[in-house]
Structure formats: structure tokens, C-alpha cells
C-alpha atoms as a PDB file:
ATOM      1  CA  UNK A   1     -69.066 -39.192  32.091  1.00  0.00           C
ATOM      2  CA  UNK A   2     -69.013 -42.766  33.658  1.00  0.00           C
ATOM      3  CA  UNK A   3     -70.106 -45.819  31.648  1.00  0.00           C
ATOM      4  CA  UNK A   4     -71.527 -48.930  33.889  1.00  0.00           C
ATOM      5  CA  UNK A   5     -72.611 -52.204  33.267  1.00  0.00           C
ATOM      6  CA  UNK A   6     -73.660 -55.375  35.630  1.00  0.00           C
ATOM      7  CA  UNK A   7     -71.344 -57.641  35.311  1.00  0.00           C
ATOM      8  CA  UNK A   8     -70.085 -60.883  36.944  1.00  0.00           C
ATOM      9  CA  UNK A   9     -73.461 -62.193  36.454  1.00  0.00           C
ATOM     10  CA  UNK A  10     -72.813 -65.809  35.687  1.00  0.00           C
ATOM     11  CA  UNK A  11     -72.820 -68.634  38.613  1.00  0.00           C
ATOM     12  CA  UNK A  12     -70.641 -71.686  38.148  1.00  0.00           C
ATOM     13  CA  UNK A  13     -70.621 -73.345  34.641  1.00  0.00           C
ATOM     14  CA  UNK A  14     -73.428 -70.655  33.286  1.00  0.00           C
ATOM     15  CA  UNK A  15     -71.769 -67.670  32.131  1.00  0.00           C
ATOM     16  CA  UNK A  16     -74.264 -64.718  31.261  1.00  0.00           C
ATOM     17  CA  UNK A  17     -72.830 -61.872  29.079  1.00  0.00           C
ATOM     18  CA  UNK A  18     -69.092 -60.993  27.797  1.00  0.00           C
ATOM     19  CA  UNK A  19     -67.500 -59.388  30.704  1.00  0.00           C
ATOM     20  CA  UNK A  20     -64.072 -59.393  29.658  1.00  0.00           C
ATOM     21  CA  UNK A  21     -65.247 -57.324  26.316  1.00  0.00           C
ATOM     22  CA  UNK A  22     -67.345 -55.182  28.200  1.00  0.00           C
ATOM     23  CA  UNK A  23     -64.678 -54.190  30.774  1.00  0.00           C
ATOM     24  CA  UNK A  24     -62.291 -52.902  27.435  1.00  0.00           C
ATOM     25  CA  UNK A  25     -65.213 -50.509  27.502  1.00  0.00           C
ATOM     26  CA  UNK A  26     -66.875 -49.239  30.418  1.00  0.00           C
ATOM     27  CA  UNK A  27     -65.226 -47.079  33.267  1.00  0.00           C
ATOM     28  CA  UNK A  28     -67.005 -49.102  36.487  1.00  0.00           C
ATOM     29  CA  UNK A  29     -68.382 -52.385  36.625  1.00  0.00           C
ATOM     30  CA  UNK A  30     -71.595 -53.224  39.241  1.00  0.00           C
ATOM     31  CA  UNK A  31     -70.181 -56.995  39.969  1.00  0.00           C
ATOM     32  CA  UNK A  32     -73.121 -59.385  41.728  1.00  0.00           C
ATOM     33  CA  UNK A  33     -72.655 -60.248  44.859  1.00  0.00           C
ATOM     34  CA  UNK A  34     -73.893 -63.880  45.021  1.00  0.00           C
ATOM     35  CA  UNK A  35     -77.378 -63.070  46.065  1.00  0.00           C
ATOM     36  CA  UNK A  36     -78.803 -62.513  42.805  1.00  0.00           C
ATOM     37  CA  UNK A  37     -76.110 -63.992  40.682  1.00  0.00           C
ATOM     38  CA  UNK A  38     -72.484 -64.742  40.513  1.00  0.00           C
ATOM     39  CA  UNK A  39     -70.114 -66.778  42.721  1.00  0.00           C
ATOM     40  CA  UNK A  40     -67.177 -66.168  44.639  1.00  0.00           C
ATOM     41  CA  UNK A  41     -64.433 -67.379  41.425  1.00  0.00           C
ATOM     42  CA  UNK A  42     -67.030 -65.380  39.279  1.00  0.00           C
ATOM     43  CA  UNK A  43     -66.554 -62.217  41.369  1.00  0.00           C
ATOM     44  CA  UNK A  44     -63.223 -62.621  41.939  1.00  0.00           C
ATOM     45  CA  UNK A  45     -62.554 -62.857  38.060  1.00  0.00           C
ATOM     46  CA  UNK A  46     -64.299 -59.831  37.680  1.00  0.00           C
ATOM     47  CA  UNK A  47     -62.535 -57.751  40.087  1.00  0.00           C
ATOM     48  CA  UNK A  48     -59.181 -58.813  38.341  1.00  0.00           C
ATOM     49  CA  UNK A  49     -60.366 -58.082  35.222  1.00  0.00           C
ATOM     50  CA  UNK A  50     -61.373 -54.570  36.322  1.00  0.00           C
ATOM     51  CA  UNK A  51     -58.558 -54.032  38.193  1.00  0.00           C
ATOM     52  CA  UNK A  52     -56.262 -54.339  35.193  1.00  0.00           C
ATOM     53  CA  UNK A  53     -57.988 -52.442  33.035  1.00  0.00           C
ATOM     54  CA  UNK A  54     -58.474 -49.242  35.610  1.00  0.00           C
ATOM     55  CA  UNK A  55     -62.279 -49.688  35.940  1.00  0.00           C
ATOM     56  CA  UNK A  56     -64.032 -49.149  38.893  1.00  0.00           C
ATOM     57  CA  UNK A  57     -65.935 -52.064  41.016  1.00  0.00           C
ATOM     58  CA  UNK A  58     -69.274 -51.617  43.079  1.00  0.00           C
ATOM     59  CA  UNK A  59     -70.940 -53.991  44.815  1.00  0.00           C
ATOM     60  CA  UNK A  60     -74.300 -55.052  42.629  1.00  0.00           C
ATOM     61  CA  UNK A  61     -76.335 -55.977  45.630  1.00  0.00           C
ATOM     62  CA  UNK A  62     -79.652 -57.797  44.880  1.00  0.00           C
ATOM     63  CA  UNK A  63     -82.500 -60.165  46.730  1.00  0.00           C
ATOM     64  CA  UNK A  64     -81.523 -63.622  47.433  1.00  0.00           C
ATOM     65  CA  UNK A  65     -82.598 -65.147  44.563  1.00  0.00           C
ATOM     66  CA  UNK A  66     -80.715 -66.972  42.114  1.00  0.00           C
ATOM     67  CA  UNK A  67     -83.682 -68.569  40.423  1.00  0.00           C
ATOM     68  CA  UNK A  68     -85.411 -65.234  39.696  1.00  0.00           C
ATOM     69  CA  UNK A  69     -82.072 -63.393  38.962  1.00  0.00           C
ATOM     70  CA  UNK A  70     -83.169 -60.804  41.870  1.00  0.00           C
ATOM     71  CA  UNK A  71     -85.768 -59.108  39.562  1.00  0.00           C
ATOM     72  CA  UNK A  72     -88.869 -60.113  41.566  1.00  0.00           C
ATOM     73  CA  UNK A  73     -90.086 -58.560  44.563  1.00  0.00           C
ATOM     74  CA  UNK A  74     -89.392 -60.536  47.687  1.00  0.00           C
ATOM     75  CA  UNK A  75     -90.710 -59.792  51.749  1.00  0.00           C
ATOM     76  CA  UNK A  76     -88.048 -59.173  54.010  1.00  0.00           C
ATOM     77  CA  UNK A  77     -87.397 -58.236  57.476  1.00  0.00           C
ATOM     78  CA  UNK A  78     -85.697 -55.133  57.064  1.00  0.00           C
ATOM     79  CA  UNK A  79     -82.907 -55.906  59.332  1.00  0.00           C
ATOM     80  CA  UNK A  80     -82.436 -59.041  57.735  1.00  0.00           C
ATOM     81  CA  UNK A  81     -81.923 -57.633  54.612  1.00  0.00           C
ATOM     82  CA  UNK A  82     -79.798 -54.437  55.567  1.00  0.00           C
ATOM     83  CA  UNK A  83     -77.320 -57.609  56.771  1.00  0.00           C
ATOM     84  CA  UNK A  84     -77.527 -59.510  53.548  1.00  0.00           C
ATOM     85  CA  UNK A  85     -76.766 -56.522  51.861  1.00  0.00           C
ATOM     86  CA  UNK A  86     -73.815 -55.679  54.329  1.00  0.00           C
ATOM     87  CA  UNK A  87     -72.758 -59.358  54.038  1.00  0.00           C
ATOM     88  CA  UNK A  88     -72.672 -59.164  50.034  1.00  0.00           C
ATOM     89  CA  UNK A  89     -70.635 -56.376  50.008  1.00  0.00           C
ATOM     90  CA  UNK A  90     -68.020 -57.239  52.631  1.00  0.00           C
ATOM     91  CA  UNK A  91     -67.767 -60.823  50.175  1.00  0.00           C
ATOM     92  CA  UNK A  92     -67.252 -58.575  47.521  1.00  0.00           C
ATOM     93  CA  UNK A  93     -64.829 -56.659  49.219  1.00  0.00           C
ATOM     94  CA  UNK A  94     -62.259 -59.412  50.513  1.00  0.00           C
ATOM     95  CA  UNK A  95     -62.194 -60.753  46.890  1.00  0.00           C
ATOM     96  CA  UNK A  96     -61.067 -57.613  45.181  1.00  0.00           C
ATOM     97  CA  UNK A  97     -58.852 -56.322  47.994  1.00  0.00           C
ATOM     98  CA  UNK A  98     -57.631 -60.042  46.712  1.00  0.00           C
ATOM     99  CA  UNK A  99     -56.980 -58.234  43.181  1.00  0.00           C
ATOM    100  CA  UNK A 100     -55.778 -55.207  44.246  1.00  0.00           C
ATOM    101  CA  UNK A 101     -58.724 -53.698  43.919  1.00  0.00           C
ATOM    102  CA  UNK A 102     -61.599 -51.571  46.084  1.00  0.00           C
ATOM    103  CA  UNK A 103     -65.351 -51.231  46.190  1.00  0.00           C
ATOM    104  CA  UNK A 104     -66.368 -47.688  45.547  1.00  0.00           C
ATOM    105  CA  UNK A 105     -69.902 -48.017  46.092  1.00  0.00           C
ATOM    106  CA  UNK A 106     -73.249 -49.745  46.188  1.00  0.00           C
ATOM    107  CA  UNK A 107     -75.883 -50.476  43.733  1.00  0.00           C
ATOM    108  CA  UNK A 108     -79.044 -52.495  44.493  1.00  0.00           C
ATOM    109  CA  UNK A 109     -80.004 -54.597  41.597  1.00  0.00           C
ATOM    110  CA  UNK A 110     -83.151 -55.419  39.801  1.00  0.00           C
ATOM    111  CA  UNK A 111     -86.544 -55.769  42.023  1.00  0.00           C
ATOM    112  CA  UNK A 112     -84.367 -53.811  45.144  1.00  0.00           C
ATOM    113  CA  UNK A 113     -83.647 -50.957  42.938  1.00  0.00           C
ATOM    114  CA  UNK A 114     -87.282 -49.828  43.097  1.00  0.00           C
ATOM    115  CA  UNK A 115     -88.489 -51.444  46.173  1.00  0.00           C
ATOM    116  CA  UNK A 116     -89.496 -48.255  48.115  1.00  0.00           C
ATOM    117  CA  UNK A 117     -90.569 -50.605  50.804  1.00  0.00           C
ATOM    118  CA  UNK A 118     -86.554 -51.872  51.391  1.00  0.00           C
ATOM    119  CA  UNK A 119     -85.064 -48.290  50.907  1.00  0.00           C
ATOM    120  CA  UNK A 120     -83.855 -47.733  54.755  1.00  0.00           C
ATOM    121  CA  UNK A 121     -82.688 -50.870  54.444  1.00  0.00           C
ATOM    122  CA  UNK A 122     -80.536 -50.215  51.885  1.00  0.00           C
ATOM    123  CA  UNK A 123     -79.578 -46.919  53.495  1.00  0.00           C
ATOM    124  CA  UNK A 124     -78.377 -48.137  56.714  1.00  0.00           C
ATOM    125  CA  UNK A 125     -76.204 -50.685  54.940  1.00  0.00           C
ATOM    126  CA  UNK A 126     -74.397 -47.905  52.665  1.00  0.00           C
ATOM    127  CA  UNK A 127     -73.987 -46.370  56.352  1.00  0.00           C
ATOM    128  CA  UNK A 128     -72.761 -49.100  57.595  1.00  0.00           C
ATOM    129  CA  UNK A 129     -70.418 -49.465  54.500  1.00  0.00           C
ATOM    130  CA  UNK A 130     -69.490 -46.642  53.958  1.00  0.00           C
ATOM    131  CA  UNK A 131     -70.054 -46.626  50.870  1.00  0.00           C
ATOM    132  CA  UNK A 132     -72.110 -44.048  48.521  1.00  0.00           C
ATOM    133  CA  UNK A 133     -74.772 -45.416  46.543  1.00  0.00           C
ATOM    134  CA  UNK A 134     -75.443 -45.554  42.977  1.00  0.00           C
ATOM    135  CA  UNK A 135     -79.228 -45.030  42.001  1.00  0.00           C
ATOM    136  CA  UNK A 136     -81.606 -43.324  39.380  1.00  0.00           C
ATOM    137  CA  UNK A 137     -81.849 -39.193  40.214  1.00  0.00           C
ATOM    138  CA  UNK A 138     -84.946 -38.109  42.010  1.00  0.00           C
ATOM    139  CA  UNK A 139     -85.916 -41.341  43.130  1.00  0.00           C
ATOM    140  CA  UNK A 140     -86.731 -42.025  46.844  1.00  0.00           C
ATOM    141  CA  UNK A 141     -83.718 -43.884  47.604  1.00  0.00           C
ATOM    142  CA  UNK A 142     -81.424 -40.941  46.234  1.00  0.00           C
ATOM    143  CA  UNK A 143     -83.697 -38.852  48.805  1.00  0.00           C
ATOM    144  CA  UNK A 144     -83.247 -41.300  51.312  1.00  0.00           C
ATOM    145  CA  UNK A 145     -79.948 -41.232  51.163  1.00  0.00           C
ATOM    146  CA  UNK A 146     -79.001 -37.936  50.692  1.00  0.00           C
ATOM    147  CA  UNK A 147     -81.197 -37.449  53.941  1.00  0.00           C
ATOM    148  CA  UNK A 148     -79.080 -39.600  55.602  1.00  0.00           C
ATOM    149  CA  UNK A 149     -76.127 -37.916  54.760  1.00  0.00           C
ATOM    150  CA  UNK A 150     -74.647 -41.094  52.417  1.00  0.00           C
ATOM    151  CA  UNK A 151     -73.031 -39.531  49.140  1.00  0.00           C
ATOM    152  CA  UNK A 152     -75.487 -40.241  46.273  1.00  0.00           C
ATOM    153  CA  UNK A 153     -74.452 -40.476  42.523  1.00  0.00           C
ATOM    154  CA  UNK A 154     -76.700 -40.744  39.736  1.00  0.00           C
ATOM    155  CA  UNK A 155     -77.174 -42.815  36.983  1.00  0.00           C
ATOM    156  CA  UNK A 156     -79.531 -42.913  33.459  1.00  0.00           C
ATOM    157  CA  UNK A 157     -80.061 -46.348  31.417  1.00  0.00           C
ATOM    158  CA  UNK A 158     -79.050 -46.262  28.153  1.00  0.00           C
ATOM    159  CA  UNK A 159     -80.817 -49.410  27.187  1.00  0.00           C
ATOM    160  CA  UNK A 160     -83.825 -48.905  29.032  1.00  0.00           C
ATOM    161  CA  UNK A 161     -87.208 -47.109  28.361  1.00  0.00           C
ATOM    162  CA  UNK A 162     -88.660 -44.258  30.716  1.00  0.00           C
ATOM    163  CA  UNK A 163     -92.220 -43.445  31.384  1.00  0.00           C
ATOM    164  CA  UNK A 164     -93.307 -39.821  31.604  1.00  0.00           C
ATOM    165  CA  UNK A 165     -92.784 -39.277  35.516  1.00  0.00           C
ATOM    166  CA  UNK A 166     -89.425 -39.798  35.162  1.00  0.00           C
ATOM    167  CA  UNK A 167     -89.396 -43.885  36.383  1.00  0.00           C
ATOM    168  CA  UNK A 168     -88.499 -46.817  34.294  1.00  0.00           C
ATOM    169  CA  UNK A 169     -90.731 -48.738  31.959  1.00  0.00           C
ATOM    170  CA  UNK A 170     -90.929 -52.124  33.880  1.00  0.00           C
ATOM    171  CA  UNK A 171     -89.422 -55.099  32.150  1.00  0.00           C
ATOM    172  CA  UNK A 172     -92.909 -56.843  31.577  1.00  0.00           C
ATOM    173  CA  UNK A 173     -94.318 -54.180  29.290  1.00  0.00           C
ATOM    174  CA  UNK A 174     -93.376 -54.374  25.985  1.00  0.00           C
ATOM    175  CA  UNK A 175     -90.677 -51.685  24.312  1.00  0.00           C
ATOM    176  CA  UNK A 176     -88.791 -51.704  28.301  1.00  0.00           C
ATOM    177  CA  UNK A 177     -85.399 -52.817  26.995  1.00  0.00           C
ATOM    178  CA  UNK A 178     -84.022 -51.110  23.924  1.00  0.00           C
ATOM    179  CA  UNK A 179     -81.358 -52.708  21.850  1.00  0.00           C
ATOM    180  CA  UNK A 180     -81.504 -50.897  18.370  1.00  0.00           C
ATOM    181  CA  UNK A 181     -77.908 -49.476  18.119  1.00  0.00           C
ATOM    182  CA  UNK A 182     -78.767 -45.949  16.609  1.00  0.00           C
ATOM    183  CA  UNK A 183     -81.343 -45.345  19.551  1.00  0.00           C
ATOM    184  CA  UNK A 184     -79.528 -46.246  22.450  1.00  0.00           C
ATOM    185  CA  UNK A 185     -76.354 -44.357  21.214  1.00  0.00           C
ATOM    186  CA  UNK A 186     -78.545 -41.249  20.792  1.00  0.00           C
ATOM    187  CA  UNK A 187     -79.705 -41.845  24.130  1.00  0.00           C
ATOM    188  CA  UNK A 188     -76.557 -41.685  25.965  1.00  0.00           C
ATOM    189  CA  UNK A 189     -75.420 -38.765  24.066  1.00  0.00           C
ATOM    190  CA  UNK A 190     -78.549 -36.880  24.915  1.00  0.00           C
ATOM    191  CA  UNK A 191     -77.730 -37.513  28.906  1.00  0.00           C
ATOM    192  CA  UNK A 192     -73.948 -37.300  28.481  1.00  0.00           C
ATOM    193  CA  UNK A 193     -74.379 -33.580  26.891  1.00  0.00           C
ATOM    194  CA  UNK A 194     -77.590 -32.129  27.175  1.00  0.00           C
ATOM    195  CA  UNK A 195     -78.722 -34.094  30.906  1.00  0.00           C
ATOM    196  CA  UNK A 196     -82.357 -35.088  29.148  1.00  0.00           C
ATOM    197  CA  UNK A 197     -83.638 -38.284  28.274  1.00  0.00           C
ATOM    198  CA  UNK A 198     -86.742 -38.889  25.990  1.00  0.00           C
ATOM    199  CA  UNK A 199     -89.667 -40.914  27.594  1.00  0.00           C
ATOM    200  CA  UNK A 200     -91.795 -43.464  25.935  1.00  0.00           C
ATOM    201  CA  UNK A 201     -94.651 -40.746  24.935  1.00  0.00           C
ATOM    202  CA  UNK A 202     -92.580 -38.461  23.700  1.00  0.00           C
ATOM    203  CA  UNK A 203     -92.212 -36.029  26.894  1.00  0.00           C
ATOM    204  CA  UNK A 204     -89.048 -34.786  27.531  1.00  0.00           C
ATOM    205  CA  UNK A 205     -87.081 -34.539  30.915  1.00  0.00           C
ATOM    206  CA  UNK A 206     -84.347 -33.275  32.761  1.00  0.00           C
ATOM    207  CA  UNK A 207     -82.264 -35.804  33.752  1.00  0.00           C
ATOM    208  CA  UNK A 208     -78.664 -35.265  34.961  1.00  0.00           C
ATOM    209  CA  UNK A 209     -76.768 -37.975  35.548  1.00  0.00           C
ATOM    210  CA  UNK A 210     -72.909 -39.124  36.608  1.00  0.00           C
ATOM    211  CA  UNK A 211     -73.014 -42.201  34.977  1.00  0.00           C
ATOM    212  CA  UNK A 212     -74.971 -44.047  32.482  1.00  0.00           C
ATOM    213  CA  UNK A 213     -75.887 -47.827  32.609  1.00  0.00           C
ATOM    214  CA  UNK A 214     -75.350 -50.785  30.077  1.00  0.00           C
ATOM    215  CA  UNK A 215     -76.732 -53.738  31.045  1.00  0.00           C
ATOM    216  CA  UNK A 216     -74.867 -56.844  30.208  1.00  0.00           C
ATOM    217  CA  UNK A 217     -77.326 -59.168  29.735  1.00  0.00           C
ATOM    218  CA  UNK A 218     -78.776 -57.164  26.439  1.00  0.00           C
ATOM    219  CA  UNK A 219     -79.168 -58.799  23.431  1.00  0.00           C
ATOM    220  CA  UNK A 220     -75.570 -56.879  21.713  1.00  0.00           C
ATOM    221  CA  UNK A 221     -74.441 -55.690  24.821  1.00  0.00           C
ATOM    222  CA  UNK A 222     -70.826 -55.500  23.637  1.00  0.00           C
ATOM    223  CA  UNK A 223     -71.539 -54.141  20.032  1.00  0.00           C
ATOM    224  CA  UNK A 224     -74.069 -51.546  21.688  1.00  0.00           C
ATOM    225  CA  UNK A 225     -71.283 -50.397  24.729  1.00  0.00           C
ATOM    226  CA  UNK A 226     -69.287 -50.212  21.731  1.00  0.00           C
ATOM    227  CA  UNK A 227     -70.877 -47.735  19.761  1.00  0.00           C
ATOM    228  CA  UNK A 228     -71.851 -45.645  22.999  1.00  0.00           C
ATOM    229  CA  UNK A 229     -68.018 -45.490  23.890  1.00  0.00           C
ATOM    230  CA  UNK A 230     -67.382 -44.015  20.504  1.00  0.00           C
ATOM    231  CA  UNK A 231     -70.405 -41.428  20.371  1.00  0.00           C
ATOM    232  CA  UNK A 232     -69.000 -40.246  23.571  1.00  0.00           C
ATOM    233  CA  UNK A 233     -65.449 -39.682  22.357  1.00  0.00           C
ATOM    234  CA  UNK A 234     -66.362 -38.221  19.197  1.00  0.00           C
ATOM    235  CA  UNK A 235     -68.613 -35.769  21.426  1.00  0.00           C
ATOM    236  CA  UNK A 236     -65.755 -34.990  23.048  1.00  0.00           C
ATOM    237  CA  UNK A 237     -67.437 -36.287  26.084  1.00  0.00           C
ATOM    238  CA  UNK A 238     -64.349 -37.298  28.988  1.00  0.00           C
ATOM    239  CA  UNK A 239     -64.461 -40.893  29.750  1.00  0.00           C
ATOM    240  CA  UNK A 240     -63.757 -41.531  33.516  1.00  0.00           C
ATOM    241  CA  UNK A 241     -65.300 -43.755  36.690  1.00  0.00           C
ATOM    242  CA  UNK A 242     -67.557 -41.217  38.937  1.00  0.00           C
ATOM    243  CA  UNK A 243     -65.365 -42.071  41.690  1.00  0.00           C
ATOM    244  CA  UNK A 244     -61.783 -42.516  40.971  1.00  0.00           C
END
């Protein structure tokens, strides 16, 4: 099983989260592009970081907007933003060749991950990429993709509360982001070895996964990626990026 987390997230003098603690303990990092968050020194950090510890990088793609940390819904033109997307990753891509590293695939962040109106845009620039693309099973950009013939890999959030038809509790609603230790570690384990997660009502639901999520920016983040780690070890559960 993988272990992610969004990192790189600060921009200039603000710093947002404990990356270097959190790459000790995850297998791939989602670093922001700039869009959303981070800068170029910020990104670049990152992908050294990762680079010495054997973690993998992706490119954490995300709305332009800084202000709003790329979790509200913006209009685009959808060939606009298939070539901000393509433009964040090819940043991100000169930086860690930079390190010695590679970008091994895509993730759209925040409001992008569930706009269903940007999906093809978000296909064409994997395509265009070539990179796979990191996403939640079942949902219409995994179908998207995998209709376009762009290598999908799947991912549950250990952090994060699910509604019964499979989607995630949204952000605003109270009980979305979970940071009580013995829950989210129970949480992982129940994707890592059984493929299920547990939605807010109780329901439960297949749900297999290649990697699980972290987020950095929880409250604990690096005490709660902590105790996941461990859980996973002492369940025997192989620790290891989805794409070496």
C-alpha cells in the first residue's frame, strides 16, 4: 500500500504543514504546483526532500487560486485550463529533474478534484503528459480516464469523511475532516486490508484503493501519518509508492 500526502503547500515566507516530517513517512508526495499553492524554491525543496528519502513526487495540480487555496470552484475555458494544468506540471517537472527526481503522475487538487465539469480537461492534459492520474475509484474522472486509455490509480482519504454513495463529505459540512487518531488509523487499516471504508451513516462500501491520502494541512498531520505508518506495519501491510 502507498501512503500520500499534499505537500509543498506553503508560498514564500508562509509555510503550511511539516513536510520534511511527513516525507520520513509517506511513500509519494502530491507537491503543488504554484496554482493553488507553493512556489518554485517551495517545490523545488520538496522534490529534494523526496528524492532523498525514496518517495515518489506527483504533480498536485489545482485552480489558479492562491487566495482560495484551489478549493473553490472556478469557470474556465477548458482549453485554458487543460494548459494551466500542462504548464504546472512541466514547472514541476524541470525542478525535480533539478533533484534527481521524476513526476510519476497527476493529481488535481481541491475544487478540480470533483469538478465533473473540468474532467476532459484534466484528461487531455494527463494525455498530453503522459502521465497517469491519481483520483478517488469510481468517480467520473477515473472513468474518464480509463476511457481514454490514461492509466488510473486509486486512492481513499484517511482523514476524510464519506457519504453513502461512495463521494466525499464536502469540507463545509460539519464531521468532513477527521483528526481523532484511533479513527483515522482504523480507517486506513480497513482500506489497506479489507478494501472498505465506513461512511458517515454507517453504510459500508467497497472501496479498493492503491494508495491512501493524508492531508498535510490536518490539525496532527504528522502525529496522525505517524500512527497510520505503524498500523500498517504491524498489519503486515508492505509499504511502497504505487508507481516505483
Amino acid at each position: 500500500m502507498d501512503l500520500n500526502a499534499d505537500l509543498g503547500e506553503g508560498f514564500g515566507r508562509w509555510e503550511l504543514g511539516d513536510d520534511e516530517a511527513l516525507l520520513d513517512l509517506v511513500t509519494s508526495a502530491n507537491v503543488a504546483c504554484g496554482f493553488h499553492a507553493g512556489d518554485a524554491a517551495t517545490m523545488r525543496r520538496t522534490c529534494q526532500l523526496a528524492a532523498r528519502q525514496g518517495v515518489a513526487v506527483g504533480a498536485q495540480v489545482g485552480y489558479r487560486d492562491l487566495a482560495g487555496f484551489g478549493r473553490r470552484f472556478i469557470e474556465y475555458d477548458l482549453d485554458q485550463l487543460r494548459d494551466e494544468i500542462i504548464y504546472q506540471v512541466g514547472a514541476l517537472q524541470a525542478l525535480a529533474a533539478a533533484e534527481g527526481a521524476r513526476v510519476r503522475y497527476l493529481k488535481p487538487h481541491g475544487a478540480l478534484y470533483h469538478a465533473t465539469a473540468h474532467i476532459d480537461a484534466i484528461v487531455e492534459a494527463a494525455q498530453a503528459t503522459g502521465l497517469p492520474v491519481l483520483c478517488a475509484p469510481g468517480s467520473p474522472l477515473a472513468t474518464a480516464a480509463g476511457d481514454a486509455v490514461v492509466p488510473v490509480y486509486a486512492e481513499g482519504f484517511a482523514d476524510r469523511a464519506y457519504r453513502a454513495d461512495g463521494t466525499l463529505l464536502p469540507r463545509s459540512k460539519p464531521g468532513a475532516v477527521i483528526t481523532d487518531q484511533e479513527e483515522v488509523v482504523a480507517r486506513a487499516l480497513l482500506m489497506a486490508v479489507d478494501q472498505r471504508v465506513i461512511a458517515l451513516d454507517g453504510t459500508v462500501l467497497p472501496h479498493a484503493v492503491d494508495s491512501i491520502c493524508l492531508h498535510g494541512d490536518t490539525p496532527g498531520a504528522v502525529a496522525l501519518a505517524r500512527a497510520v505508518r505503524e498500523a500498517l506495519q504491524y498489519a503486515d501491510v508492505r509499504l511502497r509508492p504505487f508507481l516505483p
